[in-house]
Protein backbone atom coordinates (compact mmCIF):
# COMPACT_ATOMS: atom_id res chain seq x y z
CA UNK A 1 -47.77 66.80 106.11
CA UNK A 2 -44.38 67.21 104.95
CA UNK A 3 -43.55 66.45 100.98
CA UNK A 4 -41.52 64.04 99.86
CA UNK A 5 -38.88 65.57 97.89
CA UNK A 6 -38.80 64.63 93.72
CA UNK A 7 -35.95 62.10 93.05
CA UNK A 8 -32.93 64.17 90.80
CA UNK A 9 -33.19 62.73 87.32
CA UNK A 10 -30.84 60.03 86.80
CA UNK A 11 -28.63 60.26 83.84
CA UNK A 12 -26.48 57.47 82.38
CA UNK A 13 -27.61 54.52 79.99
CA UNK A 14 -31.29 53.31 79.31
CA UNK A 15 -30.96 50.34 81.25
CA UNK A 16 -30.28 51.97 84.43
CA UNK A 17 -32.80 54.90 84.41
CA UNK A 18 -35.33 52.37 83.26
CA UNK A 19 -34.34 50.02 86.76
CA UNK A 20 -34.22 53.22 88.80
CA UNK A 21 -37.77 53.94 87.63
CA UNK A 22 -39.21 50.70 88.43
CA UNK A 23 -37.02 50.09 91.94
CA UNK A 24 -37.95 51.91 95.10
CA UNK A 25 -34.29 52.23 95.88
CA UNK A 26 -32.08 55.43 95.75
CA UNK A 27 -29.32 55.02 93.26
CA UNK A 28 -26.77 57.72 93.88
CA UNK A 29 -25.10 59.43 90.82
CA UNK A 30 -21.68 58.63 90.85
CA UNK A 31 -19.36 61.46 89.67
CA UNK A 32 -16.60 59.33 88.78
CA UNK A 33 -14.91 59.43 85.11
CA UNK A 34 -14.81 55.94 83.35
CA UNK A 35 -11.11 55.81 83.42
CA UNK A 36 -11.64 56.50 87.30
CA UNK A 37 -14.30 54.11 87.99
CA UNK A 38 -12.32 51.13 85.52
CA UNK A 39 -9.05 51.69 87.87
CA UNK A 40 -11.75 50.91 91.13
CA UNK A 41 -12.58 47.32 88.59
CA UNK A 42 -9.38 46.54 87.11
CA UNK A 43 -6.77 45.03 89.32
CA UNK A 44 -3.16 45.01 88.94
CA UNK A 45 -2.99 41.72 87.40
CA UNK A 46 -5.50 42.45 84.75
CA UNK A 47 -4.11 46.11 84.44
CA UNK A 48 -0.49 43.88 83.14
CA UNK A 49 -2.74 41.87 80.76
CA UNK A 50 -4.68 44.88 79.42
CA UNK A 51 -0.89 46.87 78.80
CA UNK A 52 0.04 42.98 77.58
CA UNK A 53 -2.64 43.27 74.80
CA UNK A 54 -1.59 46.82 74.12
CA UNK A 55 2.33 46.62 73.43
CA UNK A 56 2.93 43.01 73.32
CA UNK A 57 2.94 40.35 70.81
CA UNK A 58 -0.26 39.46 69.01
CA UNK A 59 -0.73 35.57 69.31
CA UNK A 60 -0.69 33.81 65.38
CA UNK A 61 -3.87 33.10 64.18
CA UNK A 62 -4.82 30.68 61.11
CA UNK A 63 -7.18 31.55 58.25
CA UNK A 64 -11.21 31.10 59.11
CA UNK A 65 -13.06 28.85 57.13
CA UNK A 66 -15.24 30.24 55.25
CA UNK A 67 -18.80 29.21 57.22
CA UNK A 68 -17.87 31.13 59.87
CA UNK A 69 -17.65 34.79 58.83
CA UNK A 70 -20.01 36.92 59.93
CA UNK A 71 -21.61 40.19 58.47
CA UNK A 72 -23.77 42.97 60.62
CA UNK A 73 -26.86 41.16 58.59
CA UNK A 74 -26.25 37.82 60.74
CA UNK A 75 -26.01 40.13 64.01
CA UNK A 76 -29.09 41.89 63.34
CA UNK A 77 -30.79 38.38 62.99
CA UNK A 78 -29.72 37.13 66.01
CA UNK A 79 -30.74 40.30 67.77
CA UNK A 80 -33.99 39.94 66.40
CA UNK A 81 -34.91 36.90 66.99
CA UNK A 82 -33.21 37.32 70.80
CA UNK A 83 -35.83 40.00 71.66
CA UNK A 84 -38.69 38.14 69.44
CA UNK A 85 -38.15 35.65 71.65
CA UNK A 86 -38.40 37.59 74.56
CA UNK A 87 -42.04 39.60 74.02
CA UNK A 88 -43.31 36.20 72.58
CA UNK A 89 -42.15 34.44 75.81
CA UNK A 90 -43.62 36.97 78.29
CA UNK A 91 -47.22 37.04 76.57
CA UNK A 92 -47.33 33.57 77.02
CA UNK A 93 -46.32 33.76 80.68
CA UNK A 94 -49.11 36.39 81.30
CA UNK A 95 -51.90 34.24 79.46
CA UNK A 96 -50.57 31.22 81.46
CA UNK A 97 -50.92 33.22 84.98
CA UNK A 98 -54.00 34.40 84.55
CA UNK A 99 -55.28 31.08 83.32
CA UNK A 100 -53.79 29.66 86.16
CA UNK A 101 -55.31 31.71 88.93
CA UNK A 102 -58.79 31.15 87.49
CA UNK A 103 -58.34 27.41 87.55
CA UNK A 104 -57.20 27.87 91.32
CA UNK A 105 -59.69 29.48 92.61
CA UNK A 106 -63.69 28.80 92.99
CA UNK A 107 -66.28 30.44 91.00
CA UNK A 108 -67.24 33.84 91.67
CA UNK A 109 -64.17 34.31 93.65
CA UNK A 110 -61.52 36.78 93.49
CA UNK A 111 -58.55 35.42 90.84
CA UNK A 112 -55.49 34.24 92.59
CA UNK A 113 -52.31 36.13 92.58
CA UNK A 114 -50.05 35.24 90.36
CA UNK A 115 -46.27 34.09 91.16
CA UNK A 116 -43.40 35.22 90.48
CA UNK A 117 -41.36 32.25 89.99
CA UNK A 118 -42.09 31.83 86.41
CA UNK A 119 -41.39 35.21 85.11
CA UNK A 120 -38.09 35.21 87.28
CA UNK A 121 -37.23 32.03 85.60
CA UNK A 122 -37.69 33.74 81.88
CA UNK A 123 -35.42 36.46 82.98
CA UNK A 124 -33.15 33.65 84.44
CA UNK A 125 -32.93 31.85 81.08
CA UNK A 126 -33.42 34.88 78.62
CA UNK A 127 -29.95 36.44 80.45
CA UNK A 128 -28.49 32.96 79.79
CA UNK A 129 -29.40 33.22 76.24
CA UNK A 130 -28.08 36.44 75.45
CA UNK A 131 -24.95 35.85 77.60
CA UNK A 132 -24.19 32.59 75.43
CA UNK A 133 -25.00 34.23 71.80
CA UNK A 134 -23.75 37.96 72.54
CA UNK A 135 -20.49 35.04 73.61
CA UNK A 136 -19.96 33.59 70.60
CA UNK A 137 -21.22 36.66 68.20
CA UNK A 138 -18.50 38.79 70.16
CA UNK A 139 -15.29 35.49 70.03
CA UNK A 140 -16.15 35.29 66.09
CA UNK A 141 -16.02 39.07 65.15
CA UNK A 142 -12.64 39.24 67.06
CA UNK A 143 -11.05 36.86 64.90
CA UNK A 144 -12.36 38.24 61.82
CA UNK A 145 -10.64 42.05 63.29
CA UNK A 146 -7.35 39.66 63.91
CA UNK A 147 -7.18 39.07 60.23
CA UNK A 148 -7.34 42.77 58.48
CA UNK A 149 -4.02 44.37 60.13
CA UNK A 150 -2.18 45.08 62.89
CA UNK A 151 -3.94 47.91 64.22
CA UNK A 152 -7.03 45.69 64.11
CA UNK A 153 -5.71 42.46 65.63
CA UNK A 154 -4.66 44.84 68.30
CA UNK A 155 -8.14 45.71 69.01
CA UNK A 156 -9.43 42.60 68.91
CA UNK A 157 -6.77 41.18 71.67
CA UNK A 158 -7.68 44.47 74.25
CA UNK A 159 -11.36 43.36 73.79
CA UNK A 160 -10.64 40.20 74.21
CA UNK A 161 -8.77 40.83 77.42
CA UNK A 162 -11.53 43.29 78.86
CA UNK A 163 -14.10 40.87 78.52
CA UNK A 164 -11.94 38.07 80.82
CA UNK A 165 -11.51 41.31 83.15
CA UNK A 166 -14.92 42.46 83.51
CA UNK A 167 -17.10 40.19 82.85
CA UNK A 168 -17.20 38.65 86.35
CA UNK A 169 -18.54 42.22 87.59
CA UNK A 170 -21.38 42.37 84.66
CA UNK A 171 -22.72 38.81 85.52
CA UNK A 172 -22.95 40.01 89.32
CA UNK A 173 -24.55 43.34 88.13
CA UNK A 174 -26.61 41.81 86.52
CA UNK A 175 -27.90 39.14 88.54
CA UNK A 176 -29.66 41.55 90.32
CA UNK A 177 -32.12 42.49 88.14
CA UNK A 178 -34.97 39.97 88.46
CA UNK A 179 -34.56 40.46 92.25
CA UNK A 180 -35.43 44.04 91.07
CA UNK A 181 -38.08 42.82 88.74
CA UNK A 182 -39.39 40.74 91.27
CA UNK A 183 -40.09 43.76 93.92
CA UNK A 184 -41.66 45.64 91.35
CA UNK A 185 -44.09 42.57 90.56
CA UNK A 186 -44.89 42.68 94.35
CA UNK A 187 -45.60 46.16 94.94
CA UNK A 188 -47.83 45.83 91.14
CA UNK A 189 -49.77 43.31 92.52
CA UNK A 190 -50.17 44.13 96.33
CA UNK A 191 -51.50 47.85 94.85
CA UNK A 192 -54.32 45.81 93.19
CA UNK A 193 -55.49 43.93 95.74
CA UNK A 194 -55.22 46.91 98.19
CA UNK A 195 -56.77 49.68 96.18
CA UNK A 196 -60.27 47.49 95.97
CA UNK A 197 -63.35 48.60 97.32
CA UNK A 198 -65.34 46.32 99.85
CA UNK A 199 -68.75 45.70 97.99
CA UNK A 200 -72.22 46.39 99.88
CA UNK A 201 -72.43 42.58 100.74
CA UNK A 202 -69.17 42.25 102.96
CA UNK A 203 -69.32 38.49 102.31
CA UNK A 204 -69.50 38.72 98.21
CA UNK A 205 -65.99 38.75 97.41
CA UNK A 206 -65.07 41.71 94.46
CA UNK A 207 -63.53 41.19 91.15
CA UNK A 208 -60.02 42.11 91.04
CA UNK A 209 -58.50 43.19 88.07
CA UNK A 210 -55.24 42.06 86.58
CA UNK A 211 -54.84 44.57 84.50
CA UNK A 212 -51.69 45.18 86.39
CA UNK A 213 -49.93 42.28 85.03
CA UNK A 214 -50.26 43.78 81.25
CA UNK A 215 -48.84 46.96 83.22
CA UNK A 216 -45.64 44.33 84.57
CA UNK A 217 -45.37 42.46 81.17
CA UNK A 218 -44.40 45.91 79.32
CA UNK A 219 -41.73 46.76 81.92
CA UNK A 220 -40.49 43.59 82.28
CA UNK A 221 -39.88 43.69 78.62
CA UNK A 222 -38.71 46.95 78.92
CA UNK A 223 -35.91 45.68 81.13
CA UNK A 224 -35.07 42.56 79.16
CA UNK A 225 -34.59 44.62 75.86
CA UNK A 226 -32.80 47.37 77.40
CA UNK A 227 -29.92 44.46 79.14
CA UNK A 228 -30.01 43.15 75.58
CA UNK A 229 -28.82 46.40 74.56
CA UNK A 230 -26.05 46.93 77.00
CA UNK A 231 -25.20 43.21 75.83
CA UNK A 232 -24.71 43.96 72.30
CA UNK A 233 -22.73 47.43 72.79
CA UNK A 234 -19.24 45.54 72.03
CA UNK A 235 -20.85 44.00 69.37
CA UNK A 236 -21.69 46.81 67.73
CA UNK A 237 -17.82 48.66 68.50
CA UNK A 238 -16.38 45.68 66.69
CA UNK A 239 -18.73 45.76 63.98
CA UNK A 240 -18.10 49.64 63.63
CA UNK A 241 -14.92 48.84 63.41
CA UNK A 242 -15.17 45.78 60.73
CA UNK A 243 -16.84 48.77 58.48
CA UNK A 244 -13.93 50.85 58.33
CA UNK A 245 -11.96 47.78 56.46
């Protein structure tokens, strides 16, 4: 029998090695510079807004009240309690499935497989979450940068602009991902129920274990911290460059 040949490591950022890992797909390393690969996202239009934001006239500004200054301390509590939020969330999710499938089945059966649907709704709302708060976090720390100097306001209009222009492409990205998560969940659970041996009685049903879904849990967690991550990148640029001021 012929071997299948290893995958090539993947290099890049945690998130994607971690989805390449968990997805049966082949994702093809792309070769391309970032300047290259921006030029394939950014069209002309955006390309005169981006050069707009880099030589032209920085909009006025007034002074912030007070209450709404941030620090990296705030950001770090937000952060926290954003992936808190998210391992709490998922343990209850497991304990509710497996609860669930022994309620739906009779005794001495096999437990019933456990859907989907609910864990693809956490990912649903947890990526609305962190899409809303990184939102915000990122809007306020520009507008703190607008107020230290030139140089600074500068920055904060070019992020400002880069967000409008590639946002759209992140949310589609990233959309994908409890499709993804889902597949994974599939082939997790369809290995468990598969890999069972048939007991001497052929009509006595066997135990199957879910010890698979503990196995899901982890990397669904995995995935969700890792997006939160890639979320909170421009966060932390703009709050590198707060601490030079």
């Amino acid at each position: 029998m012929a071997k299948v040949a290893p995958r090539a490591p993947l290099s890049g950022p945690a998130f994607i090695r971690l989805l390449a890992r968990l997805s049966d797909a082949h994702i093809a390393q792309s070769n391309l510079a970032l300047a290259d690969r921006l030029s394939q996202w950014i069209d002309w239009t955006r390309a005169v807004a981006v050069s707009k934001a880099l030589d032209g006239k920085l909009p006025d500004t007034d002074e912030l009240p007070e209450s709404r200054l941030l620090d990296a301390q705030t950001c770090t509590r937000v952060r926290t309690r954003l992936a808190n939020s998210i391992g709490a969330d998922l343990d209850a999710l497991v304990s509710r499935a497996r609860a669930e499938g022994r309620n739906a089945t009779p005794p001495d059966a096999p437990v019933a497989a456990p859907d989907y649907a609910p864990f693809r709704q956490h990912y649903l709302a947890m990526q609305r979450d962190m899409r809303t708060t990184t939102g915000e976090l990122r809007g306020r720390l520009r507008d703190l940068l607008a107020r230290l100097s030139t140089d600074m306001a500068r920055l904060a209009e070019v992020d400002a602009v880069m967000e409008l222009t590639l946002s759209p492409r992140e949310q589609n990205l990233l959309s994908t991902v409890p499709g993804l998560l889902g597949m994974h969940f599939e082939r997790l659970c369809n290995a468990a129920y598969a890999h069972q041996l048939p007991t001497d009685d052929a009509t006595a049903p066997r135990a199957i274990s879910d010890g698979w879904l503990d196995v899901f849990r982890k990397d669904m967690q995995s995935v969700l911290l890792a997006e939160l991550d890639v979320r909170f990148q421009p966060i932390e640029a703009l709050l590198a460059a707060l601490r030079t001021h």
